[in-house]
C-alpha atoms as a PDB file:
ATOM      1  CA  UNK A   1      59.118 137.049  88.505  1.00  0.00           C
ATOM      2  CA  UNK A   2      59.140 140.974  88.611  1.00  0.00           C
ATOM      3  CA  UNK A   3      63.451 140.444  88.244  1.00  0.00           C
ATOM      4  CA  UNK A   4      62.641 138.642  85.077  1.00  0.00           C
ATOM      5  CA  UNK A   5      59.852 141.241  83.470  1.00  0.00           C
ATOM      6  CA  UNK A   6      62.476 144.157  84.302  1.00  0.00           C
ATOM      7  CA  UNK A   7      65.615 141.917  82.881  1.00  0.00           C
ATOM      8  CA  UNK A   8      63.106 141.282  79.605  1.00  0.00           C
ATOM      9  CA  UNK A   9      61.697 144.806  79.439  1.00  0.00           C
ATOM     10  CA  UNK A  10      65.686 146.557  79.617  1.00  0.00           C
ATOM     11  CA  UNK A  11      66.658 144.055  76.819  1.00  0.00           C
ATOM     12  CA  UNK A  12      63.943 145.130  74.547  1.00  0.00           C
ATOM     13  CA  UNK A  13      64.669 148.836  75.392  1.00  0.00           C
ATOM     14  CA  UNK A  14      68.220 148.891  74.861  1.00  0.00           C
ATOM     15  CA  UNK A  15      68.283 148.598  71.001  1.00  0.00           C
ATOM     16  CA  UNK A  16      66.298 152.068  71.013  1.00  0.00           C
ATOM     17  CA  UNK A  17      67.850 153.576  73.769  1.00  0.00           C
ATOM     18  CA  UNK A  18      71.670 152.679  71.933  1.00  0.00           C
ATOM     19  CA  UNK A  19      69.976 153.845  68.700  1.00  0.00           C
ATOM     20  CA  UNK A  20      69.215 157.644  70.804  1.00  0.00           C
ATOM     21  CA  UNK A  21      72.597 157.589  72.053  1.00  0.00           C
ATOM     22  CA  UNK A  22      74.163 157.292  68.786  1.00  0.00           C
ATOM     23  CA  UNK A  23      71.490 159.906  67.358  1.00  0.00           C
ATOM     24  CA  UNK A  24      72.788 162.180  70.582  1.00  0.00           C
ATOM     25  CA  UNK A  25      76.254 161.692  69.947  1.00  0.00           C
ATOM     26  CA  UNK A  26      76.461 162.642  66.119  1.00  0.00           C
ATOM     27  CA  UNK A  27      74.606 165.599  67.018  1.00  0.00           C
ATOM     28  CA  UNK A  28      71.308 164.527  65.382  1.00  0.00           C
ATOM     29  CA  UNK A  29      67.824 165.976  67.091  1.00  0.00           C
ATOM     30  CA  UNK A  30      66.882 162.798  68.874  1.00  0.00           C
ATOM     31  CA  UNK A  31      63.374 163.837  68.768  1.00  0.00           C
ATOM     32  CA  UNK A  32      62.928 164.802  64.802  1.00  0.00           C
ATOM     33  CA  UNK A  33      60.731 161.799  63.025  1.00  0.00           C
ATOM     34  CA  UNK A  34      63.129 162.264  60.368  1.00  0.00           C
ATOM     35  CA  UNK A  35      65.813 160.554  61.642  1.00  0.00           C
ATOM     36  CA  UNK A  36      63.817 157.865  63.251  1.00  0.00           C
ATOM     37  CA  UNK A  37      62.809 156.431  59.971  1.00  0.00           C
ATOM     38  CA  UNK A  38      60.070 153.186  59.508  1.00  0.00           C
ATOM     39  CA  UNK A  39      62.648 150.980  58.668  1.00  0.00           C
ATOM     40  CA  UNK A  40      65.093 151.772  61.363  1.00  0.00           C
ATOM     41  CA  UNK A  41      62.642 151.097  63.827  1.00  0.00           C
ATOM     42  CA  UNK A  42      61.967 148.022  62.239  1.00  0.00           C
ATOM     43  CA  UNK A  43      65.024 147.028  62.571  1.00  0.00           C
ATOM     44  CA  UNK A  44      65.328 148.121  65.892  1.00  0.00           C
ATOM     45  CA  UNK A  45      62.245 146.145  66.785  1.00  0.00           C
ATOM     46  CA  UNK A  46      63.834 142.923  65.077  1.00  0.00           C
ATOM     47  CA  UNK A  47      66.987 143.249  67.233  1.00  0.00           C
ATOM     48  CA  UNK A  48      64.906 143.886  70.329  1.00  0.00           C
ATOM     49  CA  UNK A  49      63.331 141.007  69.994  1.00  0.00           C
ATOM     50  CA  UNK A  50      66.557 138.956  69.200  1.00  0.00           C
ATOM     51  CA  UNK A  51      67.900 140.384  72.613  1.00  0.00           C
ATOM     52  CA  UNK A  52      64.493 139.284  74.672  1.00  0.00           C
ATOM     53  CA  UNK A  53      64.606 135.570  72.797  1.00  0.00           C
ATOM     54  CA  UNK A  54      68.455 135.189  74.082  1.00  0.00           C
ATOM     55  CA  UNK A  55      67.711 136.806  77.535  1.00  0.00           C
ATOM     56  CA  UNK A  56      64.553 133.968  77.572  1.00  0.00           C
ATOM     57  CA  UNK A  57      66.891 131.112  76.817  1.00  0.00           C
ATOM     58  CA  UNK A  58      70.096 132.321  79.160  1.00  0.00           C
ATOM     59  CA  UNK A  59      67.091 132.696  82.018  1.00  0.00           C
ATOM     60  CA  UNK A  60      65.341 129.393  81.515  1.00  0.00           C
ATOM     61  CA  UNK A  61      68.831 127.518  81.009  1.00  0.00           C
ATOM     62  CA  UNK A  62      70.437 128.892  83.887  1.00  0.00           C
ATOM     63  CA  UNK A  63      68.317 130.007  86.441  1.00  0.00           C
ATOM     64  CA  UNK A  64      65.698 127.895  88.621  1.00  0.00           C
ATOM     65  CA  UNK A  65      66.870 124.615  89.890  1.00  0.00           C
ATOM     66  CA  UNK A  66      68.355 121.277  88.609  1.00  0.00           C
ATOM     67  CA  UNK A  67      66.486 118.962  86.319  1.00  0.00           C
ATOM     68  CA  UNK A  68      64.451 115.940  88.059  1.00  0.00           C
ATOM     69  CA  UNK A  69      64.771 117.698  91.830  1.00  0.00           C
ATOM     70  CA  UNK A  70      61.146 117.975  94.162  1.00  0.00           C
ATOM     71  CA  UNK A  71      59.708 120.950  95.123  1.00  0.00           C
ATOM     72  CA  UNK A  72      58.667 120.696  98.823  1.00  0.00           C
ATOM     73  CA  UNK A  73      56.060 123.575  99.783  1.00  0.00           C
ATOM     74  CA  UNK A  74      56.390 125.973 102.896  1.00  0.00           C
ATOM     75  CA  UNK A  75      54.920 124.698 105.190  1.00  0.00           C
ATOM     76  CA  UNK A  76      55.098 124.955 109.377  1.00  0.00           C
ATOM     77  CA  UNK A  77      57.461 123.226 112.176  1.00  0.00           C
ATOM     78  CA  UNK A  78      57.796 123.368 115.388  1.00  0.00           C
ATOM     79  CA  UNK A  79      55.884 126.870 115.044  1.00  0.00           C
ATOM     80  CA  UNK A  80      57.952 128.306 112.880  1.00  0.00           C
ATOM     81  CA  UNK A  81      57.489 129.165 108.774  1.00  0.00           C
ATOM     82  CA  UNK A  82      60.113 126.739 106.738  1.00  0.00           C
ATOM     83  CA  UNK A  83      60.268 128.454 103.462  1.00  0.00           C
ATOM     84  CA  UNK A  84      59.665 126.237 100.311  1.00  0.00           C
ATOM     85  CA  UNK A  85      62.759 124.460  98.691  1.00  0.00           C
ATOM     86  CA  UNK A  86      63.482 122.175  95.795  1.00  0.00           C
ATOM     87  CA  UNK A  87      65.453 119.119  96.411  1.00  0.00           C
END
């Protein structure tokens, strides 16, 4: 779960970290309010989001395991922990 809150968190980042980048790059003072105007962080927001929705579709879609398989608990044999597995 933590892989998944760090994969979602660095999607919603990277808009705004891109945006710095550029603002580095062309020499701009990354800093300044000026040049990180209302509607640019809108729109940063907006594509942020955009990049968490896809990242929550790729995840659910191809992650986990197959459709209609059983989840059998860990549980103990012979003395020994069998980790959980879905079959």
């Amino acid at each position: 779960m933590i892989r998944t809150l760090f994969t979602e968190g660095a999607l919603f980042l990277s808009p705004f970290v891109a945006y710095a980048i550029f603002l580095w790059a062309t020499r701009a003072k990354v800093i300044d309010p000026v040049v990180w105007p209302t509607k640019t962080i809108w729109w940063l927001t907006v594509a942020a989001l955009a990049a968490m929705i896809g990242g929550f579709i790729v995840i659910a879609e191809f992650s986990g395991v197959p459709l209609g398989s059983t989840y059998v608990p860990a549980h103990i044999e012979n003395g020994r922990l069998v980790p959980g597995t879905s079959k």
